[in-house]
Protein backbone atom coordinates (compact mmCIF):
# COMPACT_ATOMS: atom_id res chain seq x y z
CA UNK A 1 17.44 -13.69 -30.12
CA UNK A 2 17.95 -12.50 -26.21
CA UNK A 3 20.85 -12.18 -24.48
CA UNK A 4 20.55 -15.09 -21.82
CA UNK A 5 19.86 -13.43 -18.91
CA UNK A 6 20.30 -14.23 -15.10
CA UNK A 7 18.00 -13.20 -12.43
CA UNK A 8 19.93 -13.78 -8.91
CA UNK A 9 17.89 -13.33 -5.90
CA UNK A 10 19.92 -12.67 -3.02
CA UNK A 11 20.59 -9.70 -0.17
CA UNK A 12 23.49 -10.45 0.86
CA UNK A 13 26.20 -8.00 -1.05
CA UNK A 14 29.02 -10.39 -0.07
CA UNK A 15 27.63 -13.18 -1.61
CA UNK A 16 26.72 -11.28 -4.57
CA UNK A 17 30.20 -10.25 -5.36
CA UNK A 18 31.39 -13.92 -4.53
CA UNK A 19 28.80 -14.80 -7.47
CA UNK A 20 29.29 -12.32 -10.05
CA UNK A 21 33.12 -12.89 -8.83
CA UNK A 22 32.73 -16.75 -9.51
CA UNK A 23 30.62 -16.12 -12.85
CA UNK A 24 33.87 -13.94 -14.34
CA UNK A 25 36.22 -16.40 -13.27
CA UNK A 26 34.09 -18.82 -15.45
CA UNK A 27 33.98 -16.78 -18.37
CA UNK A 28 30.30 -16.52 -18.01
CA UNK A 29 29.39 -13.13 -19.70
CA UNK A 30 25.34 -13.26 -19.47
CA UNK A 31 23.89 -10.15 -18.06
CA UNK A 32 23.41 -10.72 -14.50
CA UNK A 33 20.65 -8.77 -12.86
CA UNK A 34 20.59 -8.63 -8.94
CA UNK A 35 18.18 -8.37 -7.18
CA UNK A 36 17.75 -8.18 -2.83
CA UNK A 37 14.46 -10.12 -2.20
CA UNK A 38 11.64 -11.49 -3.75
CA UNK A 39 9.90 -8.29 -3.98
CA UNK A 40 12.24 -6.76 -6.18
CA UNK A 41 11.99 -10.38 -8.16
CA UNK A 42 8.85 -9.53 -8.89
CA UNK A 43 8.87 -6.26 -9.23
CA UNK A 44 11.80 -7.43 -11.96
CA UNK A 45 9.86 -10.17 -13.64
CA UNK A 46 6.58 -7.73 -13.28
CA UNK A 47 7.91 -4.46 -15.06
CA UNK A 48 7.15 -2.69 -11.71
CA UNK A 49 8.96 -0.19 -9.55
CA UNK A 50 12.64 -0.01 -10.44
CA UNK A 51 12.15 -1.96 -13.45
CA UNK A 52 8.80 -0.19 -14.85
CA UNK A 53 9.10 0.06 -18.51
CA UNK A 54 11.39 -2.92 -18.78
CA UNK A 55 10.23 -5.90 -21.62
CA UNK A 56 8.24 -8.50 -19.89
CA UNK A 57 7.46 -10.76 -22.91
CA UNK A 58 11.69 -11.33 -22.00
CA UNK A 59 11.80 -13.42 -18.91
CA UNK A 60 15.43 -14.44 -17.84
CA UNK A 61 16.57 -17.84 -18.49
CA UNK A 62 17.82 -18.92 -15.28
CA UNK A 63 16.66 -17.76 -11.82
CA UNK A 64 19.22 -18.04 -9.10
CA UNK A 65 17.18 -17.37 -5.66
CA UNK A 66 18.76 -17.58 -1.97
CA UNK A 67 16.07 -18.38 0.62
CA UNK A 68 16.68 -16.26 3.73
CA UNK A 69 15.83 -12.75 2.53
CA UNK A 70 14.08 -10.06 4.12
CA UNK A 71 10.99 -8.93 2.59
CA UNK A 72 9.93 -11.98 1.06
CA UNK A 73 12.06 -15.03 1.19
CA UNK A 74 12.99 -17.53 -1.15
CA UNK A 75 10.15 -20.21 -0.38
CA UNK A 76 7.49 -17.18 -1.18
CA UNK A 77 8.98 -16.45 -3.76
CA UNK A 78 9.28 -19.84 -5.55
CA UNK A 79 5.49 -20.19 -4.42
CA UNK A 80 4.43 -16.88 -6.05
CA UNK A 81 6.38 -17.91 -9.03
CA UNK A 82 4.82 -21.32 -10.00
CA UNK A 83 1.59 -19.89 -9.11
CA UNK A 84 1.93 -17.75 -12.11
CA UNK A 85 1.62 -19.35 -15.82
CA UNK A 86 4.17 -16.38 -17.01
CA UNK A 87 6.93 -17.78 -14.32
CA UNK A 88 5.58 -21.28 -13.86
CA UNK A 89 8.35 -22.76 -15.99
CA UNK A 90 10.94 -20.69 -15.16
CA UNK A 91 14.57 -22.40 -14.05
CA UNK A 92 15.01 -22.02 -10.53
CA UNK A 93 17.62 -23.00 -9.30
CA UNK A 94 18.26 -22.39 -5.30
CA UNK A 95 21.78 -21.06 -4.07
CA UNK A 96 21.68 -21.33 -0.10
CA UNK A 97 24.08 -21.57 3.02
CA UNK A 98 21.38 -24.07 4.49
CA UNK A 99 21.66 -27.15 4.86
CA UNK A 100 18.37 -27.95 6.41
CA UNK A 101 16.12 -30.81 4.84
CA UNK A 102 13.15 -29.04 5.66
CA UNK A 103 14.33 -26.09 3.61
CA UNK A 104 15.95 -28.51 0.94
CA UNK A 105 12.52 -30.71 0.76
CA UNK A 106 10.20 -27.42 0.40
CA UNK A 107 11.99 -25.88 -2.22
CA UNK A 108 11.53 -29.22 -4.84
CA UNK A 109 7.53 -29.70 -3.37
CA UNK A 110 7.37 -26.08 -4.42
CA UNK A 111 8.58 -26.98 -8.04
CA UNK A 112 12.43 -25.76 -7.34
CA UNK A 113 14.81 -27.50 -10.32
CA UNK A 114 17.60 -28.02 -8.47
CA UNK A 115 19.34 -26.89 -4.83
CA UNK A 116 22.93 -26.15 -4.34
CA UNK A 117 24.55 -25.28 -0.82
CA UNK A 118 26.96 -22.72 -1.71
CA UNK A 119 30.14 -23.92 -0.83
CA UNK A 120 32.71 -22.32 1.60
CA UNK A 121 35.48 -22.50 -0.27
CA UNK A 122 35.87 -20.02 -3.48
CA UNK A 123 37.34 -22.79 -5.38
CA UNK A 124 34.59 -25.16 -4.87
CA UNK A 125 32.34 -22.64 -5.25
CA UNK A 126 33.82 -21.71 -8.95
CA UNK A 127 33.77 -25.16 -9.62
CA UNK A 128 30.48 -25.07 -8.65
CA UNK A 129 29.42 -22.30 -10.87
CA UNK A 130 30.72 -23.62 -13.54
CA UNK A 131 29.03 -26.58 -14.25
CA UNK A 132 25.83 -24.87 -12.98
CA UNK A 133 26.41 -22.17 -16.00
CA UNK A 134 27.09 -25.00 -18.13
CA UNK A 135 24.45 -27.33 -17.53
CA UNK A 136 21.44 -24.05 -17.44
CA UNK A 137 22.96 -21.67 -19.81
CA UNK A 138 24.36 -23.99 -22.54
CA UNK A 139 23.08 -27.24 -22.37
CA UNK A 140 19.36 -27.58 -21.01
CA UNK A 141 16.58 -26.60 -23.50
CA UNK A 142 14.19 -23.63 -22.16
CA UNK A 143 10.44 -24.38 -22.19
């Protein structure tokens, strides 16, 4: 059996280390690999570029993905990935600053599993986290 591994999708360092920050705090040890766009996502999920050589049968069991990314956004990305029968049933779950329904309503049309705004505070972000890890890495059943 696989380590349960995270794939988080976001270019923004400072939010990164409030993540992986938030995931500690939470006592949630799964391997976290970060990515900046969806480029490297699917260069990641692809076994291309950085990753070349990496497993690809082993697909991570939760995909965190931010939408505003250079590159490739979050909304291509989520398009790309349901377009694929390898990443079609793949958790995503989006982990934005917006707040905007247009942003909110594309994400589930494109087959998103759930949308969080990250919250400003670091407490309710933890909090946040937490039941997030909980709920994708413990409870739910994979495909």
């Amino acid at each position: 059996m696989h380590a349960k591994t995270i794939l988080l999708v976001e270019d923004n360092p400072d939010d990164v280390a409030l993540t992986l920050r938030a995931f500690k705090k939470c006592n949630i040890l799964n391997e976290v690999v970060v990515v900046q766009d969806g480029v490297e996502a699917l260069e990641y999920l692809n076994g291309a570029g950085a990753f070349a050589g990496r497993d690809t049968k082993i697909m991570p069991q939760l995909i965190l993905l931010d939408l505003k990314m250079p590159r490739m956004d979050g909304i291509a990305l989520l398009q790309k990935l349901r377009s694929d029968e390898r990443t079609r049933l793949l958790p995503v779950v989006i982990l934005t600053t917006s707040n905007e329904d247009c942003d909110r309503l594309e994400s589930y049309k494109l087959g998103a599993n759930s949308y969080i705004r990250k919250p400003v505070d670091f407490k309710q972000f933890v909090d946040a986290v937490q039941q997030l890890g909980l709920y994708w890495l413990v409870l739910n059943e994979a495909p």
